[in-house]
C-alpha atoms as a PDB file:
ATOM      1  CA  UNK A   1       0.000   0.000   0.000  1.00  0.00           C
ATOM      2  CA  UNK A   2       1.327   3.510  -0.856  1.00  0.00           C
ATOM      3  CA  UNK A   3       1.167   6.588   0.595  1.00  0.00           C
ATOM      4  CA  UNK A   4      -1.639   9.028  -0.491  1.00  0.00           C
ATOM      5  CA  UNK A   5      -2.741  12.778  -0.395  1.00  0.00           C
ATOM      6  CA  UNK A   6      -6.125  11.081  -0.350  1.00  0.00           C
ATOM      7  CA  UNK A   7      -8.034  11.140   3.314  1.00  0.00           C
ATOM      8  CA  UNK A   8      -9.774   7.815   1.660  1.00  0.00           C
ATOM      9  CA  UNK A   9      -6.043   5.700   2.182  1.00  0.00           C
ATOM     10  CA  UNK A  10      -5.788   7.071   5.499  1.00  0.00           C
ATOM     11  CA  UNK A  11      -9.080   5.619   6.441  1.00  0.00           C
ATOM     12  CA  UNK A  12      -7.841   2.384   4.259  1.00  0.00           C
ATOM     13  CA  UNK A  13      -4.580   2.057   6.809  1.00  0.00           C
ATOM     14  CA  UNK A  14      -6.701   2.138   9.480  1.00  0.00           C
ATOM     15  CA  UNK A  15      -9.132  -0.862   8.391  1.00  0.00           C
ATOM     16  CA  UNK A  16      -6.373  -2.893   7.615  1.00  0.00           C
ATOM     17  CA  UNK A  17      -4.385  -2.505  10.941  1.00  0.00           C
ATOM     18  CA  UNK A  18      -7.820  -3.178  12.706  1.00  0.00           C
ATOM     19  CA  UNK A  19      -9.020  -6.546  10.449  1.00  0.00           C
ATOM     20  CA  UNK A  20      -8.649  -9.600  12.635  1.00  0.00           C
ATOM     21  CA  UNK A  21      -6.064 -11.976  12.003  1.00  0.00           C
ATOM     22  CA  UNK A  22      -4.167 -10.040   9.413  1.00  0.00           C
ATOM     23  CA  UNK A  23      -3.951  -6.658  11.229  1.00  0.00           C
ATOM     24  CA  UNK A  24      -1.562  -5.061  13.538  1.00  0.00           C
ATOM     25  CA  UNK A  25      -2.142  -7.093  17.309  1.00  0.00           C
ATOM     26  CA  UNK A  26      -1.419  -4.032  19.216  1.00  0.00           C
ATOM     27  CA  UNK A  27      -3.818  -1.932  17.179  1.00  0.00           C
ATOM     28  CA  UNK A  28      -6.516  -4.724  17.670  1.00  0.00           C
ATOM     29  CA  UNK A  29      -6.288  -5.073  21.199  1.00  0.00           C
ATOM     30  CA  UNK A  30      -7.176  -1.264  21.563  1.00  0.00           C
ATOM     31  CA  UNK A  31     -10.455   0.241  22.548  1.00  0.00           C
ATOM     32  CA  UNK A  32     -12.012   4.116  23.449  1.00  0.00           C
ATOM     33  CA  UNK A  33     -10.890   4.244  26.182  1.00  0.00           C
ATOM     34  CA  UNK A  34      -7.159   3.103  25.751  1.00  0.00           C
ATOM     35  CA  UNK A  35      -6.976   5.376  22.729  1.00  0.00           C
ATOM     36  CA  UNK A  36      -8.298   8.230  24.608  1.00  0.00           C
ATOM     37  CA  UNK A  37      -5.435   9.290  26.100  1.00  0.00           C
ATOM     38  CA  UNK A  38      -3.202   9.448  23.063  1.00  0.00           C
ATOM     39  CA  UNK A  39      -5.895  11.783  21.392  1.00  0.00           C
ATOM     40  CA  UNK A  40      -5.252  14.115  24.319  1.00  0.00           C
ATOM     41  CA  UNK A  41      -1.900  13.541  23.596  1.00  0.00           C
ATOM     42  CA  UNK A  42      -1.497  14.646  20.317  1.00  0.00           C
ATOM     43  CA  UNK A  43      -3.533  17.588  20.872  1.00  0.00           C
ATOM     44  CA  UNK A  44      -1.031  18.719  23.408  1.00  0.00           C
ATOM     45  CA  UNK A  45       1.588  18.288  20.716  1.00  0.00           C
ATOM     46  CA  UNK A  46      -0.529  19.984  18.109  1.00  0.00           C
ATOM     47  CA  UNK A  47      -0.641  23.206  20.304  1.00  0.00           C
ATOM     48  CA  UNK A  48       3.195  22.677  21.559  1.00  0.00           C
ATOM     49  CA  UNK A  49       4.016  23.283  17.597  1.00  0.00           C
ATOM     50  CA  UNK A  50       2.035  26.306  17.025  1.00  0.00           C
ATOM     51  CA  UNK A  51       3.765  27.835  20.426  1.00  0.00           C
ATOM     52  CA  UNK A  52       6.720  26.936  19.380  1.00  0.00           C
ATOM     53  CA  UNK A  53       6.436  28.187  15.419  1.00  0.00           C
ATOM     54  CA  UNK A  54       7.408  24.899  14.396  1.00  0.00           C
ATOM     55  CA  UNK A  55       5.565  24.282  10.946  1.00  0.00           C
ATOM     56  CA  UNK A  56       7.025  21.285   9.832  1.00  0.00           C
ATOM     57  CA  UNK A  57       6.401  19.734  13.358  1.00  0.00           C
ATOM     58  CA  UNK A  58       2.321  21.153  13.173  1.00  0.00           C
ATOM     59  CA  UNK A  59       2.617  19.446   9.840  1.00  0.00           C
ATOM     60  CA  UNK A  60       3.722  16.192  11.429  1.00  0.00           C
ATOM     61  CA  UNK A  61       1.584  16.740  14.463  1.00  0.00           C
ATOM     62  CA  UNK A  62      -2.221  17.571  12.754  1.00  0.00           C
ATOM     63  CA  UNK A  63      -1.100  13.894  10.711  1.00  0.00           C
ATOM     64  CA  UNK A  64      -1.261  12.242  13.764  1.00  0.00           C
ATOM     65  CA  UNK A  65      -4.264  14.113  15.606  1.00  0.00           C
ATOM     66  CA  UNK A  66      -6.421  13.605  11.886  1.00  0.00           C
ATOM     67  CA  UNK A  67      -4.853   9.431  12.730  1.00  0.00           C
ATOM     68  CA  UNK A  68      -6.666  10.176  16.171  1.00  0.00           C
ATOM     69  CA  UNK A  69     -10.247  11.172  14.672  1.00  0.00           C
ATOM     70  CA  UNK A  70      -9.847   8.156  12.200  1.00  0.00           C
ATOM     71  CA  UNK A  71      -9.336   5.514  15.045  1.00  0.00           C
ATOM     72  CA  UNK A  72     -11.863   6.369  16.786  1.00  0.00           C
ATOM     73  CA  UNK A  73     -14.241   6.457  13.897  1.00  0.00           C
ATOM     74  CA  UNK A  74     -13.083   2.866  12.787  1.00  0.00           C
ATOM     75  CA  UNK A  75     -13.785   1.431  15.877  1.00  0.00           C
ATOM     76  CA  UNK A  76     -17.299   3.425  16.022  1.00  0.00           C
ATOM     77  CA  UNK A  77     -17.630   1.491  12.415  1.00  0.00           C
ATOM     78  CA  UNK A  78     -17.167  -1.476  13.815  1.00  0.00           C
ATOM     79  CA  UNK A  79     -19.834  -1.373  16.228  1.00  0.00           C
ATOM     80  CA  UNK A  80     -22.285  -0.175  14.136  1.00  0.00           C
ATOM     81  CA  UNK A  81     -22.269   3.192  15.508  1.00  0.00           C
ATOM     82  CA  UNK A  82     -21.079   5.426  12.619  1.00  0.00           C
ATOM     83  CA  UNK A  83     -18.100   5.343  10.251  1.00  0.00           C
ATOM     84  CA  UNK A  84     -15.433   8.792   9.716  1.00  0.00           C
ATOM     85  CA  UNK A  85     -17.960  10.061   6.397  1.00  0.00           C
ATOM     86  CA  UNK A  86     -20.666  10.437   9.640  1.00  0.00           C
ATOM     87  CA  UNK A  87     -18.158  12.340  11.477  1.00  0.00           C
ATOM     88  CA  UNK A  88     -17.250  14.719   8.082  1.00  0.00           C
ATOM     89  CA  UNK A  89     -21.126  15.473   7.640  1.00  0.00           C
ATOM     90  CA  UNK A  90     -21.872  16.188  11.255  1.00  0.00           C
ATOM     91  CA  UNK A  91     -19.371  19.003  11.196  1.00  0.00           C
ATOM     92  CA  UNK A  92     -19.591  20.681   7.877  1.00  0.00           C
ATOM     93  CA  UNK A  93     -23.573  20.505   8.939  1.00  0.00           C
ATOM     94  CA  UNK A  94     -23.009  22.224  12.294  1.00  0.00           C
ATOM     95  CA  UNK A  95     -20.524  24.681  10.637  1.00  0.00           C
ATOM     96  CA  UNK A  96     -23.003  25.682   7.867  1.00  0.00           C
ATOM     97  CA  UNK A  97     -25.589  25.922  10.387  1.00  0.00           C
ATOM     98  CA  UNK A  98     -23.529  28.293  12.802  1.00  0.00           C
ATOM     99  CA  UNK A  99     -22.117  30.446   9.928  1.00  0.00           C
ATOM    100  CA  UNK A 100     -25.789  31.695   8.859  1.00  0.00           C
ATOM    101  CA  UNK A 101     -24.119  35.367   8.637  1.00  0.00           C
ATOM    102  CA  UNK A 102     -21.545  33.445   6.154  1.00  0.00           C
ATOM    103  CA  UNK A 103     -23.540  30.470   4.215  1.00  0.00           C
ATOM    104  CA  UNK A 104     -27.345  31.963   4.610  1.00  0.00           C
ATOM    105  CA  UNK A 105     -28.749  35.353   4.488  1.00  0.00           C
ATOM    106  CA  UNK A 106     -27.733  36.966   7.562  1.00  0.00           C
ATOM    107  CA  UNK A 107     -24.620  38.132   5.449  1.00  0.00           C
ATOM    108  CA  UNK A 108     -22.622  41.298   7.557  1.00  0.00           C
ATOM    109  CA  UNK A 109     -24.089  40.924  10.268  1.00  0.00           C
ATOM    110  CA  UNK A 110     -21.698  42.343  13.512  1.00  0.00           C
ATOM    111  CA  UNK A 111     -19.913  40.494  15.405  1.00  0.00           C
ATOM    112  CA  UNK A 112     -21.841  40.792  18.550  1.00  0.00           C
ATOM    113  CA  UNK A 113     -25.024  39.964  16.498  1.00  0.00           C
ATOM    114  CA  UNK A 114     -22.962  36.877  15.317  1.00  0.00           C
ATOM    115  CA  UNK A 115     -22.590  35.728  19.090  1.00  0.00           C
ATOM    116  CA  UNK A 116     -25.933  35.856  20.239  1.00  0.00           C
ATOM    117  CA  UNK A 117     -26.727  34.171  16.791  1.00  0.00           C
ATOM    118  CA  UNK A 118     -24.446  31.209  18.019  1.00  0.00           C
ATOM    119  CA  UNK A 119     -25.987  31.261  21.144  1.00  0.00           C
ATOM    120  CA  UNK A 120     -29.431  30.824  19.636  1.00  0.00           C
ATOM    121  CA  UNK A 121     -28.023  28.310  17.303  1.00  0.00           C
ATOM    122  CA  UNK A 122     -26.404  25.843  20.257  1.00  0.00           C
ATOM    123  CA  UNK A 123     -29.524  25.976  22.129  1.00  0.00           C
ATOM    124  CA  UNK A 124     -31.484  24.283  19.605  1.00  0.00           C
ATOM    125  CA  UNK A 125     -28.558  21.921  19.063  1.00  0.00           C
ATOM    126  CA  UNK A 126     -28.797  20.751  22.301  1.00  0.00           C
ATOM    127  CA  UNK A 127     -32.668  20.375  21.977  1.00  0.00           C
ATOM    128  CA  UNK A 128     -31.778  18.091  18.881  1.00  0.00           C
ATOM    129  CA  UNK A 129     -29.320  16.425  20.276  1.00  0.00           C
ATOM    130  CA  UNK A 130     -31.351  15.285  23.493  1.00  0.00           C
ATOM    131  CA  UNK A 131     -34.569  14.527  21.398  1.00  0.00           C
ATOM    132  CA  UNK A 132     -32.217  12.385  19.169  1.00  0.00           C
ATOM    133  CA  UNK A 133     -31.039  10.304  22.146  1.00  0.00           C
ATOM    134  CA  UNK A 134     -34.246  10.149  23.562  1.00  0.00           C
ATOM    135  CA  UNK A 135     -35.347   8.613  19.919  1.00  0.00           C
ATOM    136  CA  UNK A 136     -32.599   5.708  20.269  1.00  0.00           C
ATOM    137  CA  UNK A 137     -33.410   5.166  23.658  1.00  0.00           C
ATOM    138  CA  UNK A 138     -30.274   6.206  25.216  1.00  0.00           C
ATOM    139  CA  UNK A 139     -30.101   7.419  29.029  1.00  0.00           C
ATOM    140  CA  UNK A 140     -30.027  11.643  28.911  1.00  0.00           C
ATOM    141  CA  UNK A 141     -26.794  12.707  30.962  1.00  0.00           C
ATOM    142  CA  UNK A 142     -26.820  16.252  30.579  1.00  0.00           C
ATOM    143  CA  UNK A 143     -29.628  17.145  33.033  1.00  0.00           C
ATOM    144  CA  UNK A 144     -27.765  20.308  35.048  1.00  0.00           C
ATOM    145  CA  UNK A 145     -26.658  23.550  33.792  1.00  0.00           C
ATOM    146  CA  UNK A 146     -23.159  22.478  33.993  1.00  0.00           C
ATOM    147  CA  UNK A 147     -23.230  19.476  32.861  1.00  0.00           C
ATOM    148  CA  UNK A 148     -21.848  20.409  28.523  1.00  0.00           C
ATOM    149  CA  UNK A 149     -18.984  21.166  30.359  1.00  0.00           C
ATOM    150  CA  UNK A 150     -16.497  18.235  29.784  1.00  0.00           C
ATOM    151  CA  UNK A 151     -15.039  16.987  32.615  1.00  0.00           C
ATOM    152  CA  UNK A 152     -11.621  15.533  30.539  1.00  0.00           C
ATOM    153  CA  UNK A 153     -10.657  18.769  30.425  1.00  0.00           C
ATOM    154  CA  UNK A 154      -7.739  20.398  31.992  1.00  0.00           C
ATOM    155  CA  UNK A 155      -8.416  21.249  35.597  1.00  0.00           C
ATOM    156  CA  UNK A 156      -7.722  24.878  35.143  1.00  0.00           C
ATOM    157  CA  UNK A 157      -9.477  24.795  31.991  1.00  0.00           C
ATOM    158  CA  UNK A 158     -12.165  23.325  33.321  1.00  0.00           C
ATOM    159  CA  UNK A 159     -12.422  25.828  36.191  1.00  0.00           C
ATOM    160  CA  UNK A 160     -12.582  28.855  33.466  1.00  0.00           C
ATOM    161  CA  UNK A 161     -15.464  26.704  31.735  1.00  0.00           C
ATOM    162  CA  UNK A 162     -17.309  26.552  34.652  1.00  0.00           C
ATOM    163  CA  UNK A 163     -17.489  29.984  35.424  1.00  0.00           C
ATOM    164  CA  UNK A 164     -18.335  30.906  32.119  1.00  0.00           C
ATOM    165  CA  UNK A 165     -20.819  28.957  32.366  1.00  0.00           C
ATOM    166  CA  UNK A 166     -22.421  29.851  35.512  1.00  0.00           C
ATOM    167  CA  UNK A 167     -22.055  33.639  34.516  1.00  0.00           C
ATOM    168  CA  UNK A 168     -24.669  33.280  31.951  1.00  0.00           C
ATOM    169  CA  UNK A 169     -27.119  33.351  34.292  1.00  0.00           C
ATOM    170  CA  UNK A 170     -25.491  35.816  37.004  1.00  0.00           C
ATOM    171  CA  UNK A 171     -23.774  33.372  39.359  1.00  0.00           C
ATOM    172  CA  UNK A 172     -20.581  35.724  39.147  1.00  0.00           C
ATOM    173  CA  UNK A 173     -18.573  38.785  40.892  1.00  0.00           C
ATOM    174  CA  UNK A 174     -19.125  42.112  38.391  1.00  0.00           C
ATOM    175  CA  UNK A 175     -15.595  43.656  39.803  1.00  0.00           C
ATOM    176  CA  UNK A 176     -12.189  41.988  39.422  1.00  0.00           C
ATOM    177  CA  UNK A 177     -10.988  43.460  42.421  1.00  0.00           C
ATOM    178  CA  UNK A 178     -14.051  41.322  44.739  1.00  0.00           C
ATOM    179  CA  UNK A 179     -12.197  38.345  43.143  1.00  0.00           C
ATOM    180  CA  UNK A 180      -9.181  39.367  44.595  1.00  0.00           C
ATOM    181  CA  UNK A 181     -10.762  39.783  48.113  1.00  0.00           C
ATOM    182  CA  UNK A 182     -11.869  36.418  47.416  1.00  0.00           C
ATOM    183  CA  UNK A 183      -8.811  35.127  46.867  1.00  0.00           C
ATOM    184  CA  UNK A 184      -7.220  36.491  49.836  1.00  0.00           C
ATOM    185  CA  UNK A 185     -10.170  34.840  52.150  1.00  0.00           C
ATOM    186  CA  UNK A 186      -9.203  31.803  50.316  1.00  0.00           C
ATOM    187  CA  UNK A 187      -5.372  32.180  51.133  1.00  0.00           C
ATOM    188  CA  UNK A 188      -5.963  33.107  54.424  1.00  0.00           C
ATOM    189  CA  UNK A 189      -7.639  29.846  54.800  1.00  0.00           C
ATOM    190  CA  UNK A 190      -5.295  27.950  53.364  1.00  0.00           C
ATOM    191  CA  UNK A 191      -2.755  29.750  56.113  1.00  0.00           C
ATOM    192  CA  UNK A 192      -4.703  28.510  58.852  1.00  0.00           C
ATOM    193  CA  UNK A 193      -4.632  24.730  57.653  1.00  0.00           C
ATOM    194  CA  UNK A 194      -1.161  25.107  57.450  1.00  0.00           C
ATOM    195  CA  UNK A 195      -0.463  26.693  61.043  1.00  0.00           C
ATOM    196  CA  UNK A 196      -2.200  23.571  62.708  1.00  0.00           C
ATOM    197  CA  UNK A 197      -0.409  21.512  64.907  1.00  0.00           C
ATOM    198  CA  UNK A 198      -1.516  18.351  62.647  1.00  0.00           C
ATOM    199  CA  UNK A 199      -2.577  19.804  59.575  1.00  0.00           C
ATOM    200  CA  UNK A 200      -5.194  17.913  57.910  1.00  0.00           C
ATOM    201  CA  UNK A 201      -3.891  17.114  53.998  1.00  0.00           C
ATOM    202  CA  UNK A 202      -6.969  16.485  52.577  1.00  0.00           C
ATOM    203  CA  UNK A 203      -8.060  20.104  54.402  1.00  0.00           C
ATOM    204  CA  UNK A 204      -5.311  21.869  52.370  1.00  0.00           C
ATOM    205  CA  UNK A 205      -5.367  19.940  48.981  1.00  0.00           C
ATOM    206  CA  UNK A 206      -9.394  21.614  49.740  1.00  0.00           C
ATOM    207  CA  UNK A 207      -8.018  25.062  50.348  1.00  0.00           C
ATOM    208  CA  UNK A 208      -5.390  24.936  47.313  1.00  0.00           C
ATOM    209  CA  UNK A 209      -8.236  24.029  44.888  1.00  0.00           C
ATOM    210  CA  UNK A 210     -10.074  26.680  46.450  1.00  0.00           C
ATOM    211  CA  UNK A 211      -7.765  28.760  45.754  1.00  0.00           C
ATOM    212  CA  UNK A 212      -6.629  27.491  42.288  1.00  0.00           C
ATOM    213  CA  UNK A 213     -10.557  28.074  41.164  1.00  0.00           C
ATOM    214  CA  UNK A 214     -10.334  31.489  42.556  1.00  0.00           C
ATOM    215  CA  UNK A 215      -7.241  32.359  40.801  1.00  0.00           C
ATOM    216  CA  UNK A 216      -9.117  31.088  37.512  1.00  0.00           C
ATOM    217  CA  UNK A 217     -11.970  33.547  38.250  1.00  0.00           C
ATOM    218  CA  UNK A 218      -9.783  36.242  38.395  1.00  0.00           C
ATOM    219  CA  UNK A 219      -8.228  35.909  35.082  1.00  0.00           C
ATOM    220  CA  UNK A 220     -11.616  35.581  33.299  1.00  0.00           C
ATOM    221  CA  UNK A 221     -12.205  38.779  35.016  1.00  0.00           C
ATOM    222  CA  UNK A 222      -8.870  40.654  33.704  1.00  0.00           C
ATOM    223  CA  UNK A 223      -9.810  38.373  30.311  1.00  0.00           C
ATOM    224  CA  UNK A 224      -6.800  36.320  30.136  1.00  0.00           C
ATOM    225  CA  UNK A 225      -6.716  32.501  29.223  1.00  0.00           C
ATOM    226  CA  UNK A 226      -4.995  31.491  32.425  1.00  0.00           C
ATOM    227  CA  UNK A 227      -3.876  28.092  30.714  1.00  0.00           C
ATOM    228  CA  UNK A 228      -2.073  30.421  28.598  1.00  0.00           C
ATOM    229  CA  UNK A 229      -0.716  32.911  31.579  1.00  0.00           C
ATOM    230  CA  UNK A 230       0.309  29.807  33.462  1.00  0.00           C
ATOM    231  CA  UNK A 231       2.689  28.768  29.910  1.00  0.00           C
ATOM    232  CA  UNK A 232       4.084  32.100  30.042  1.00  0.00           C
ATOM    233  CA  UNK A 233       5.272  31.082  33.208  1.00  0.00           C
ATOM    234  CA  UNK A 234       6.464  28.258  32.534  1.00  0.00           C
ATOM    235  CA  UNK A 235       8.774  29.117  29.606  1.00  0.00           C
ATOM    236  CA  UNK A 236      10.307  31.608  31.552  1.00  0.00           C
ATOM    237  CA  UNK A 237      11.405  29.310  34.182  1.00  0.00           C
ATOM    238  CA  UNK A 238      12.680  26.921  32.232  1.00  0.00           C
ATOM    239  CA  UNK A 239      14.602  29.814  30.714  1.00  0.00           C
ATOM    240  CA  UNK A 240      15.787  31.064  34.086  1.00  0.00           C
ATOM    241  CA  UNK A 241      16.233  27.650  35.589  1.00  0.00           C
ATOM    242  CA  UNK A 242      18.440  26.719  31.854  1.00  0.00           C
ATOM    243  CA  UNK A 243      20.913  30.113  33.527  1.00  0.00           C
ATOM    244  CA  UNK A 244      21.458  28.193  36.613  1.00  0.00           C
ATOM    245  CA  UNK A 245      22.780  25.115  34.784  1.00  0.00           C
ATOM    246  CA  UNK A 246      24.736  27.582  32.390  1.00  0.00           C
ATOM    247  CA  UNK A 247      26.320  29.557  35.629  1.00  0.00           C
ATOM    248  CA  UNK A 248      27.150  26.093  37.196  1.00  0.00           C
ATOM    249  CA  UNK A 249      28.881  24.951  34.254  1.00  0.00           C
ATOM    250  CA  UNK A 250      30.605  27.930  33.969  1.00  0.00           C
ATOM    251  CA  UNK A 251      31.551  27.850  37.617  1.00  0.00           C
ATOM    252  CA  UNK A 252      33.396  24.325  37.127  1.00  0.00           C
ATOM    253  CA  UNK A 253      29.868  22.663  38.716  1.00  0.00           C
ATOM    254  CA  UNK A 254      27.156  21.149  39.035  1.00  0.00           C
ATOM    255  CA  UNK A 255      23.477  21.738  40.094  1.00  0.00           C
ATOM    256  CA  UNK A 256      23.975  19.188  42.845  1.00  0.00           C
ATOM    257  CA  UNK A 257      26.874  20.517  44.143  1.00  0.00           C
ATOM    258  CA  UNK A 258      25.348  24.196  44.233  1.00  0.00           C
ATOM    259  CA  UNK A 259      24.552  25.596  47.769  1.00  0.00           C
ATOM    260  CA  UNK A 260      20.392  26.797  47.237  1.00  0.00           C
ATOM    261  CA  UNK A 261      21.959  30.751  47.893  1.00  0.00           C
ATOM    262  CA  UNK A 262      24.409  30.582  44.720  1.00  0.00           C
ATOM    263  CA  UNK A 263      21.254  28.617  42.884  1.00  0.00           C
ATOM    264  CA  UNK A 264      18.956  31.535  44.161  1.00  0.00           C
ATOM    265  CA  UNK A 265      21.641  34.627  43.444  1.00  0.00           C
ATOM    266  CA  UNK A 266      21.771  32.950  39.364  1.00  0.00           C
ATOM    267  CA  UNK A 267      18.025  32.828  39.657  1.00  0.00           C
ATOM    268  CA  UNK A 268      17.754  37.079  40.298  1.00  0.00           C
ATOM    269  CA  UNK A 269      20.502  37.627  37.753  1.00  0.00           C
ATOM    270  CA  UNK A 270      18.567  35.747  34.922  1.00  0.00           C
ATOM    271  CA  UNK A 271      15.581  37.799  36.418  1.00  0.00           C
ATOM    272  CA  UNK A 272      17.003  40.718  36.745  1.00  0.00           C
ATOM    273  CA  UNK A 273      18.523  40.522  32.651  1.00  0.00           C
ATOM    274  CA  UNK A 274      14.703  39.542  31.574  1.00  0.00           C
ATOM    275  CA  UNK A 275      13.292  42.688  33.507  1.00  0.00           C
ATOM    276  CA  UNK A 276      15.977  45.246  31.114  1.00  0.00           C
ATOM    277  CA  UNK A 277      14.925  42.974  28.031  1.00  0.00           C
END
């Protein structure tokens, strides 16, 4: 079998690796819910490309996030749920249907017209989408307001997709600055779990999270994606913590030999040199 521009040999590959006897035993043995995690995976990757400007990696990674979709859809086939050309019409249908101000005859319409047209639009999705389950007979999970709100998301994620949520219908601060008081009472508790003579772990893992979702609240309030803020953060540590190695190896060295003071002092100077930058 060769290689193809064509999405049809991709979904080819696929049904051979997963036909009994003469496929692939690894790929045979897998299911949903072993592949799952691997889908997450190569998202991850997907999004490490694009941060990282990498094109010829995003090329590489979308390949193996479009494998992903693919899998899952063969093994869907195979149950006689639905098969990848199911997948393709569901969501050039739901894009057509969403885009009315692009595909129908709400043409230039505003952009704020265009959200509450989405809005509108999702509602009567999810109206669909419960009457069609009801049709086959399946059991109706999402019965709270929360409930669209995937729980295999990132924590943090899900945090800021919970208080989206909940905003819609006024569960939420109107001032940034109440957030912050909020996270300070939250702190504070945290403080006093700590201070105890036998502090209680499953107490402050309760207080962190606390705190955590409060933190998430506030950067929804100052609108920034705090996934995002928190891989700011990240890159610049690595790129502080990569000046500690660099001053130990310039020092004759190493990181375990370093005293946490001469550690710290490389820490302020790499700090310090970002600050004037």
């Amino acid at each position: 079998m060769k290689p193809s521009r064509d999405i049809s040999r991709l979904i080819e590959i696929m049904a051979a690796l997963r036909t009994p006897v003469t496929g692939c035993p690894w790929d045979l043995e897998q299911s949903f819910e072993t592949i799952a995690p691997y889908t997450l995976e190569e998202a991850y990757e997907v999004a490490d490309a694009i941060a990282k400007s990498d094109m010829l990696e995003l090329r590489e990674e979308l390949g193996d996030l479009l494998l992903q979709v693919v899998y899952h859809a063969r093994m869907a086939e195979e149950d006689e749920h639905f098969n990848f050309e199911d997948v393709v019409e569901g969501i050039t249908k739901k894009m057509i249907r969403r885009h009315p101000h692009v595909f129908g005859d709400e043409n230039g319409e505003k952009a704020d017209h265009v959200k509450g047209i989405w809005e509108r639009i999702k509602a009567e999705e999810r109206a669909e989408k419960l009457a069609e389950r009801q049709a086959l007979g399946l059991t109706e999970t999402q019965k709270g307001f929360l409930d669209d709100v995937p729980t295999a998301f990132p924590a943090l994620q899900e945090a800021d997709k919970l208080q989206r949520r909940a905003s819609k219908v006024g569960f939420d601060w109107n001032d940034a600055r109440l957030v912050l008081d909020k996270i300070r009472e939250e702190t504070h508790e945290l403080d006093e779990e700590l201070a105890k003579s036998a502090p209680d772990k499953d107490r402050i893992s309760d207080e962190l999270g606390d705190t955590l979702f409060a933190l998430a609240n506030l950067a929804r309030h100052l609108d920034i994606d705090p996934e995002e803020a928190l891989r700011r953060t990240n890159r610049k540590f690595r790129k502080r913590f990569a000046t500690i190695e660099v001053t130990a190896e310039t020092n004759g060295t190493t990181l375990d030999a370093m005293s946490l003071e001469e550690m710290e002092a490389a820490w302020q100077a790499a700090k310090n040199s970002t600050n004037r930058e």
